[in-house]
Protein backbone atom coordinates (compact mmCIF):
# COMPACT_ATOMS: atom_id res chain seq x y z
CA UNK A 1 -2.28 4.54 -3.21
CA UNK A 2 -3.94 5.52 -6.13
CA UNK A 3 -1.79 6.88 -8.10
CA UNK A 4 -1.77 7.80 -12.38
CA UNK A 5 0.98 7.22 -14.72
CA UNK A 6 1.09 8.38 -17.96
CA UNK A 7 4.24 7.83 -20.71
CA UNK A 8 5.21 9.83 -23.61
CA UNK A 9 7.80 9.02 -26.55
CA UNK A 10 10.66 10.19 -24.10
CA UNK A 11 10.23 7.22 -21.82
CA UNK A 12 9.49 4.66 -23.89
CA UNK A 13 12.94 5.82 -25.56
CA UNK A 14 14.69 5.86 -22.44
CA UNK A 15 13.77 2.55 -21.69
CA UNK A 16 15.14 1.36 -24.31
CA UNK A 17 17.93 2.87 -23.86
CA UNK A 18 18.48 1.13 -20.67
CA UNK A 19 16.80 -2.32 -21.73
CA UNK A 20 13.70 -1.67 -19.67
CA UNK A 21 10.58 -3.02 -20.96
CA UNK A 22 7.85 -1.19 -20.15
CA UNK A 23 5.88 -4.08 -18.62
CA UNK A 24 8.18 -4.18 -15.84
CA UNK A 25 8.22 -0.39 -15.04
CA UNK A 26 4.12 -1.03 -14.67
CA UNK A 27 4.40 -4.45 -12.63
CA UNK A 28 7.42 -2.13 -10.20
CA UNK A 29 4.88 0.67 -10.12
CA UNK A 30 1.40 -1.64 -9.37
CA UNK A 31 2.49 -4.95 -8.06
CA UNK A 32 5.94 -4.71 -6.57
CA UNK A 33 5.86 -5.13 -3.32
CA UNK A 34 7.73 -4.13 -0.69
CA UNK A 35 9.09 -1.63 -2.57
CA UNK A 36 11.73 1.53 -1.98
CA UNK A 37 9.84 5.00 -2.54
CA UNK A 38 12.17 8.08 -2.31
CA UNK A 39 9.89 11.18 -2.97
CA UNK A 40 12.06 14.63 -2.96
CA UNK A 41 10.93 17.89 -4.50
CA UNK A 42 8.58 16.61 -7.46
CA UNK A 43 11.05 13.61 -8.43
CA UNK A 44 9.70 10.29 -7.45
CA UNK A 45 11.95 7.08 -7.74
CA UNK A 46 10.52 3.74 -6.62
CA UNK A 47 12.86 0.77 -6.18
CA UNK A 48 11.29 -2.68 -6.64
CA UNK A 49 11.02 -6.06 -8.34
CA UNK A 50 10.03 -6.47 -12.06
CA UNK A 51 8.54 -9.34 -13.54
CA UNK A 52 12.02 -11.43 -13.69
CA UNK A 53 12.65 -10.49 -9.82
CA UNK A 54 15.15 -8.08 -11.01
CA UNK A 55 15.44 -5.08 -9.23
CA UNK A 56 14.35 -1.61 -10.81
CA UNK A 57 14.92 1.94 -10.25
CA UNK A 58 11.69 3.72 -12.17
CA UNK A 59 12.35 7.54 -12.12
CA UNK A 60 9.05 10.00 -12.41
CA UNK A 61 8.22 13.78 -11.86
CA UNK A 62 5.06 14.55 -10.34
CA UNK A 63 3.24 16.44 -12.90
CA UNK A 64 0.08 17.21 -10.46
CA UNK A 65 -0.96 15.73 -7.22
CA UNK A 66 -1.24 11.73 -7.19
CA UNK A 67 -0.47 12.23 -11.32
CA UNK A 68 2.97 11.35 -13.01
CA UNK A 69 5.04 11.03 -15.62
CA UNK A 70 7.24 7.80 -16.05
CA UNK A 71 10.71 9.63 -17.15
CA UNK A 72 13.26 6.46 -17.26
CA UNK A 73 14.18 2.89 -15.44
CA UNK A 74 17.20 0.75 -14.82
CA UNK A 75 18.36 -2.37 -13.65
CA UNK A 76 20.18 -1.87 -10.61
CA UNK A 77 23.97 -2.88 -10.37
CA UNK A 78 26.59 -4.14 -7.68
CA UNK A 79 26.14 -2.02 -4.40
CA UNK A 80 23.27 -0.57 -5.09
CA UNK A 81 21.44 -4.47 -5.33
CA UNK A 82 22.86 -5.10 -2.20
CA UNK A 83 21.80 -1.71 -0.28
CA UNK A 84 17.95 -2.10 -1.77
CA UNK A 85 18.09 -5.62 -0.60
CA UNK A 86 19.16 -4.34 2.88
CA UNK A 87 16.20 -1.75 3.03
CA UNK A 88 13.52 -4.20 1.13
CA UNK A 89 14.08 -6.97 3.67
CA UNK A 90 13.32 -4.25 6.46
CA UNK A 91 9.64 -4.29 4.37
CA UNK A 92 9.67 -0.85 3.07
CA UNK A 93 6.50 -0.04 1.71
């Protein structure tokens, strides 16, 4: 896929926020793989591994086609590690 990213003040805020670095929302988004894509509507969340093997939700909206905008990421928790782990192991893409 080849796909842009771009990043504004917002994200880099909201990554913050949620303890994110932004090297792992680009390793997720590049290098991840298999990783969990849900595309609805112009939202975009991918599920994968960062750098630490942590799992990550990154969050973008689809600003034109192939083109997006990185909006937030977190660390996924509890049920939600064990449901990605379920669909990863499968080999999503």
């Amino acid at each position: 896929m080849d796909e842009e990213y771009r990043w504004d003040d917002d994200s880099y805020e909201a990554l913050a926020v949620n303890k994110v670095a932004w090297q792992d929302v680009v390793y997720v988004l590049r290098y991840a793989h298999p990783k969990i894509r849900q595309h609805i509507g112009s939202i975009l969340r991918i599920i994968g591994r960062g750098r630490d093997a942590q799992l990550l939700a990154v969050t973008l909206i689809e600003e034109s086609d192939d083109q997006y905008l990185v909006v937030t990421a977190r660390h996924l928790t509890g049920d939600e590690i064990t449901d990605a782990e379920v669909l990863l192991n499968r080999g999503a893409s």
